[in-house]
C-alpha atoms as a PDB file:
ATOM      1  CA  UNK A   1       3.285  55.002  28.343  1.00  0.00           C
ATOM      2  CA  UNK A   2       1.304  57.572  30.518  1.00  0.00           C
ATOM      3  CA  UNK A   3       3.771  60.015  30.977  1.00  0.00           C
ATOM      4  CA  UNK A   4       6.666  57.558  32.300  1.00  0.00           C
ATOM      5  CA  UNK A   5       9.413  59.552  32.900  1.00  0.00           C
ATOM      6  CA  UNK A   6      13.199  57.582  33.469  1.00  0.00           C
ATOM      7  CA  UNK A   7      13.050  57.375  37.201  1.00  0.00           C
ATOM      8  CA  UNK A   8       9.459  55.934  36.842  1.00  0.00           C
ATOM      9  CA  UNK A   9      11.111  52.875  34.432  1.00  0.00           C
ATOM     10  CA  UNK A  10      13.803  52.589  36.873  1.00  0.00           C
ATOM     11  CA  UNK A  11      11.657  51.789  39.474  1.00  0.00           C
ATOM     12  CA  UNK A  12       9.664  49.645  37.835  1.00  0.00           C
ATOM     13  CA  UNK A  13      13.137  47.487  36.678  1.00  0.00           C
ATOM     14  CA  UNK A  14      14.088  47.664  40.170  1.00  0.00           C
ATOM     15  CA  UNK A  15      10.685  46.434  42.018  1.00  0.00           C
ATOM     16  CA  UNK A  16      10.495  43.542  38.802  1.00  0.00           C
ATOM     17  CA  UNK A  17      13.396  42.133  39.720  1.00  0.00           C
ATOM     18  CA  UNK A  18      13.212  42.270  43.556  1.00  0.00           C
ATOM     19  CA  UNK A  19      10.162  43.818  45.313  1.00  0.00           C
ATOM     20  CA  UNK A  20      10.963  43.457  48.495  1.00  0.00           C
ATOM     21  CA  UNK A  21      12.570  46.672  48.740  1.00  0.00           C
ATOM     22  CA  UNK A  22      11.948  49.365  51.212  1.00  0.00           C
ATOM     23  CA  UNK A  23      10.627  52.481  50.077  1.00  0.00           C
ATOM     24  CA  UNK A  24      13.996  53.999  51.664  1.00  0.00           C
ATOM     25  CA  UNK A  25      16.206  51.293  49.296  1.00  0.00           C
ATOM     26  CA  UNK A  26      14.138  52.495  46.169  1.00  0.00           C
ATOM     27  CA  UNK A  27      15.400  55.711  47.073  1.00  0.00           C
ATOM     28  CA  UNK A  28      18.964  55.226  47.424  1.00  0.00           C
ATOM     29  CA  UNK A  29      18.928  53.643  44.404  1.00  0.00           C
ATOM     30  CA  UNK A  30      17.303  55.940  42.543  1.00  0.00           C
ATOM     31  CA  UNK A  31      18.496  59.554  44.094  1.00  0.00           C
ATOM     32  CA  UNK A  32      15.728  60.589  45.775  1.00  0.00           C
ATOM     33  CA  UNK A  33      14.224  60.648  49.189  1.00  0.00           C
ATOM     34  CA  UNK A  34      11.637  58.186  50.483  1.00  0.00           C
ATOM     35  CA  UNK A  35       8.608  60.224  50.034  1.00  0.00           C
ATOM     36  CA  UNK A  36       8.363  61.061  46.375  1.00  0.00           C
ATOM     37  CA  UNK A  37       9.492  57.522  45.762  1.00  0.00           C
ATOM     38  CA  UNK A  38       6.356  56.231  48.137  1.00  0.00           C
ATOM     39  CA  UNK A  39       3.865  58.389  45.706  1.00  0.00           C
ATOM     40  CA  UNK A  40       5.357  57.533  42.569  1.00  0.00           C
ATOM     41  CA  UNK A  41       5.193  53.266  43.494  1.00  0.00           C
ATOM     42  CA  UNK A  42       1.466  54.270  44.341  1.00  0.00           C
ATOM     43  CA  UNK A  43       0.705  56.217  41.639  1.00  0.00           C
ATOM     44  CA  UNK A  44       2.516  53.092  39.723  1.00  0.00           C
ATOM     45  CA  UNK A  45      -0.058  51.027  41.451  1.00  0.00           C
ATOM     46  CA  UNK A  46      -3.016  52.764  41.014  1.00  0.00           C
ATOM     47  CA  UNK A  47      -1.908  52.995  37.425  1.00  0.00           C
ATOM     48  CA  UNK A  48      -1.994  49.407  36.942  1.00  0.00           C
ATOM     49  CA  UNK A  49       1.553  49.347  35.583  1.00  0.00           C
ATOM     50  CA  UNK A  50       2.236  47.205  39.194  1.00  0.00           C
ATOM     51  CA  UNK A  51      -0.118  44.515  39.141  1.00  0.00           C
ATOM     52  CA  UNK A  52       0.897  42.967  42.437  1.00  0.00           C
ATOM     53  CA  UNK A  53       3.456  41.665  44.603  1.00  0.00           C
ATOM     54  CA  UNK A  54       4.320  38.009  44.642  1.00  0.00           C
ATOM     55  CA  UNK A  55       6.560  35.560  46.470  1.00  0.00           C
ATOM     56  CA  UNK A  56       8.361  33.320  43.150  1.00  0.00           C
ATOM     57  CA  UNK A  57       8.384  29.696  45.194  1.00  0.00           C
ATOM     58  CA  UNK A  58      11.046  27.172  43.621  1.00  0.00           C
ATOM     59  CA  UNK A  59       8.425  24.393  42.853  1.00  0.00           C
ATOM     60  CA  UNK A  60      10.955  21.971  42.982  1.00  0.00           C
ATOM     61  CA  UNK A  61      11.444  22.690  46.881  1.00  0.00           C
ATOM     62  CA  UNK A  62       7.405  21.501  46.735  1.00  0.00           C
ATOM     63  CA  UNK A  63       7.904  18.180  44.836  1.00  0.00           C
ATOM     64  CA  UNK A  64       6.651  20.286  41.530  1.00  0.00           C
ATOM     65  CA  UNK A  65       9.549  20.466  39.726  1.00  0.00           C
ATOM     66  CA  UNK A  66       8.478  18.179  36.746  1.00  0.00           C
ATOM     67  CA  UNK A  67       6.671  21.468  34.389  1.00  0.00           C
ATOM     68  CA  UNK A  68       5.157  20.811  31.535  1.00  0.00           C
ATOM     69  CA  UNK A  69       3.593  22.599  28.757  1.00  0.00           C
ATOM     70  CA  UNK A  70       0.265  21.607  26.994  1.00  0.00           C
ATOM     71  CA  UNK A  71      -1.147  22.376  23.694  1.00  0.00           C
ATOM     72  CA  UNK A  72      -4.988  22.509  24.065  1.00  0.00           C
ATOM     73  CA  UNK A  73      -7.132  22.301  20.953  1.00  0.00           C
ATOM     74  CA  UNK A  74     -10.820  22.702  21.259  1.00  0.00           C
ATOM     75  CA  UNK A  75     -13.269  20.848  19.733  1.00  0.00           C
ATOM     76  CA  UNK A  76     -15.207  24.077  18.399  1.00  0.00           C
ATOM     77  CA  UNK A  77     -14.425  27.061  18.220  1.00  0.00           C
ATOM     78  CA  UNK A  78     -17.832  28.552  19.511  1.00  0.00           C
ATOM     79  CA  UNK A  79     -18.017  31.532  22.537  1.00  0.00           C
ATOM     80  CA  UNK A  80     -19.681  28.758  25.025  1.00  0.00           C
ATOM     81  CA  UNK A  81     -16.904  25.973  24.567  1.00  0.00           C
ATOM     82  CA  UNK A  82     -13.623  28.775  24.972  1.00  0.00           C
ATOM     83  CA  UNK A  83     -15.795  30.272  27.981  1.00  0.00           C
ATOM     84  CA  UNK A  84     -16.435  26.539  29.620  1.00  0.00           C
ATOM     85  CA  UNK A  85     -12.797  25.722  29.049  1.00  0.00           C
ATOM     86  CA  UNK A  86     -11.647  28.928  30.692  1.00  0.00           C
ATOM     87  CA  UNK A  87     -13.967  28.279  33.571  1.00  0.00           C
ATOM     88  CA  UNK A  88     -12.703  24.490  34.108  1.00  0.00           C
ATOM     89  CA  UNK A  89      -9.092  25.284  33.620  1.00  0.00           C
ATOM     90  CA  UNK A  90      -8.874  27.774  36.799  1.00  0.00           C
ATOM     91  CA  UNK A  91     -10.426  25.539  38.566  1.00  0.00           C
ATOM     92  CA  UNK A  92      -7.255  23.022  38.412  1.00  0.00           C
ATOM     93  CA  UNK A  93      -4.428  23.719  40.264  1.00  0.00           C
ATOM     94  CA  UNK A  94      -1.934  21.930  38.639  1.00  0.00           C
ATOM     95  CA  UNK A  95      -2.277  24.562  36.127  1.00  0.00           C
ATOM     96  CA  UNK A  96      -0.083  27.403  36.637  1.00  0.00           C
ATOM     97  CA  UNK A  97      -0.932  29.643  33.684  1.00  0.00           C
ATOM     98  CA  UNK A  98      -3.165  29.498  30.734  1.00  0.00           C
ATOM     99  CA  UNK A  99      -2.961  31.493  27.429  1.00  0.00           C
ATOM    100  CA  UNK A 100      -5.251  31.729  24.857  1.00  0.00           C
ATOM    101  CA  UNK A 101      -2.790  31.331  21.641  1.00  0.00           C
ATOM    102  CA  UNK A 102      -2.685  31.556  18.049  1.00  0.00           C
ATOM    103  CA  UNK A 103      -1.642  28.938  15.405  1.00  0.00           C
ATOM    104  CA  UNK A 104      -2.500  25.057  15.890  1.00  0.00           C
ATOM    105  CA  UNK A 105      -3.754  25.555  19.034  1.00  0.00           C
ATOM    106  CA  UNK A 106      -6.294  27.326  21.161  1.00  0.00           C
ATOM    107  CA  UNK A 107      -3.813  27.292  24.737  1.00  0.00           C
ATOM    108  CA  UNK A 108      -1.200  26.831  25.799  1.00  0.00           C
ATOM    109  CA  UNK A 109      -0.631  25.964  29.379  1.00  0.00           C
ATOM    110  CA  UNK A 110       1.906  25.711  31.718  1.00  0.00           C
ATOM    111  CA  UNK A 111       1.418  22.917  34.343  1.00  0.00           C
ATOM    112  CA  UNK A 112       3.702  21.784  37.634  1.00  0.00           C
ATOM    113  CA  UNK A 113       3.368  18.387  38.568  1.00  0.00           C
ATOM    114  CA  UNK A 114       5.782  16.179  40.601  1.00  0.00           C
ATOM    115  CA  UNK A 115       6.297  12.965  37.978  1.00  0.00           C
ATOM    116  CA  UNK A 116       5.483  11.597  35.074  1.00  0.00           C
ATOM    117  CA  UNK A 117       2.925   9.250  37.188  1.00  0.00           C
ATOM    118  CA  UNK A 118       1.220  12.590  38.367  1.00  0.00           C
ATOM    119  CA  UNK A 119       1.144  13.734  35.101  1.00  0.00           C
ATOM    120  CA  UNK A 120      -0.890  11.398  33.665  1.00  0.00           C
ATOM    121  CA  UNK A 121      -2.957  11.293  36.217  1.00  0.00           C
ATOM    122  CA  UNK A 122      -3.658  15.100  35.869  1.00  0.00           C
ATOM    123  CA  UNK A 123      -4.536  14.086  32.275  1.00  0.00           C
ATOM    124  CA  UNK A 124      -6.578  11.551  32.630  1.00  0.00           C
ATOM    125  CA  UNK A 125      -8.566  12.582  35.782  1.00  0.00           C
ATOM    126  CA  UNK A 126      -8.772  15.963  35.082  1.00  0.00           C
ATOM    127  CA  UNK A 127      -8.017  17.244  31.659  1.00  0.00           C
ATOM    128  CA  UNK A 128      -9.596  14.259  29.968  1.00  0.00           C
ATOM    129  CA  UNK A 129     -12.727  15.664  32.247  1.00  0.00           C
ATOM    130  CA  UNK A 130     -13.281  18.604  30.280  1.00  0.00           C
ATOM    131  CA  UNK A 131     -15.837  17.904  27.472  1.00  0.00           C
ATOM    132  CA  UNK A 132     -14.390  21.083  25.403  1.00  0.00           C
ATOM    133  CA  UNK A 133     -10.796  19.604  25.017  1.00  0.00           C
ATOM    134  CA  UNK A 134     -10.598  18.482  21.411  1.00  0.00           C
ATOM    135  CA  UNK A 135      -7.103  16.996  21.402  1.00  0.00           C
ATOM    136  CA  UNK A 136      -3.851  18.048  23.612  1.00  0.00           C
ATOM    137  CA  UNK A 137       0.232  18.277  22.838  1.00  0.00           C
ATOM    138  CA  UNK A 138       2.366  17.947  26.004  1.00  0.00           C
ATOM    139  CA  UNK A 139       5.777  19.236  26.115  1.00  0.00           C
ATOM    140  CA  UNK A 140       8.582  18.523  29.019  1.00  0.00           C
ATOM    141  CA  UNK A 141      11.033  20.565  30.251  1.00  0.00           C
ATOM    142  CA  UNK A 142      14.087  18.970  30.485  1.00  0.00           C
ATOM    143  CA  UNK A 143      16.143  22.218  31.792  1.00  0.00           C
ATOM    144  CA  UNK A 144      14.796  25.511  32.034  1.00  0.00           C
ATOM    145  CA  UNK A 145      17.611  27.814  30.617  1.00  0.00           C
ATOM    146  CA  UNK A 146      15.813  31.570  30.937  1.00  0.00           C
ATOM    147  CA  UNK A 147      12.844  32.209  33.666  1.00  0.00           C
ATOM    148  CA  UNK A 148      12.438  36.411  33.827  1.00  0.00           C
ATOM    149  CA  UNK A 149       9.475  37.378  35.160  1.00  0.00           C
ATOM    150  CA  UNK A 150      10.366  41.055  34.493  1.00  0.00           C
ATOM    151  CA  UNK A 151       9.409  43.547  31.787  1.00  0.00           C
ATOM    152  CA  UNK A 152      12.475  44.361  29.914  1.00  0.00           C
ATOM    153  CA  UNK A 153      12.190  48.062  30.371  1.00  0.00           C
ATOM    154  CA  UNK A 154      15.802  48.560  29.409  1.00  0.00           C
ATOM    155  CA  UNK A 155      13.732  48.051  25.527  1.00  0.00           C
ATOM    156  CA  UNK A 156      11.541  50.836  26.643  1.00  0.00           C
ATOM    157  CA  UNK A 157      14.417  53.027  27.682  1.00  0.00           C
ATOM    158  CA  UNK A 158      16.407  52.783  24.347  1.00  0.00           C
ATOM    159  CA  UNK A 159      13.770  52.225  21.775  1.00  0.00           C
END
């Protein structure tokens, strides 16, 4: 883990679950004084353990509350199709993420949409669009129960 010493992991729990933080909170909470904590969250950073600070917007607040997942299965498993796909799906911004799975399917994707009506649409305008798709699997969430967007570094710590 590059030399990741305990206060290190505790800053990275800290800034994963709330990164809004001032450098002076991070170092209340983690005994030390504002400057050292400054270099180690850029040396974090420059590390690429931090990726990037976001803003987590309720989609539901938007009218996007309906989320759905989506089995994608290719219709051939050549370099050109999974590369075309790839390049279509970013292009649609109903899709949130995209990952490139094992098992039955190629992908998996996670899409936000605010009905049923606008989900179908999304399938049939868009996704039914994209000449790689071999066959799909849609999912609905009916509650979501667990949404952590953090690294559980508590694992890291003890194991």
């Amino acid at each position: 883990m590059h030399n990741l010493d305990t206060i290190d992991l505790r800053l990275l729990e800290i800034l994963g679950d709330n990164s809004d933080l001032t450098t002076k909170e991070l170092a209340q909470m983690v005994n030390l004084s504002p400057t050292p904590v400054f270099e180690r969250v850029k040396r974090l950073k420059k590390e690429g353990f931090i990726k990037k600070y976001i803003a987590l917007i309720d989609p539901e607040k938007l009218n996007r509350g309906f989320v759905v997942f989506c089995h994608i299965k290719l219709k051939q498993h050549k370099k050109l199709f999974n590369n075309k796909f790839i390049e279509d799906i970013d292009q649609i911004d109903e899709v949130v993420e995209c990952y490139n799975v094992s098992g039955e399917y190629d992908f998996l994707l996670k899409v936000y949409a605010n009905d049923m009506k606008h989900y179908q649409d999304f399938v049939f305008n868009k996704l039914s669009l994209l000449d790689s798709i071999g066959s799909t699997h849609s999912s609905f969430v009916m509650r979501e129960i667990k949404n952590q967007h953090n690294v559980a570094i508590g694992l890291l710590q003890n194991g």
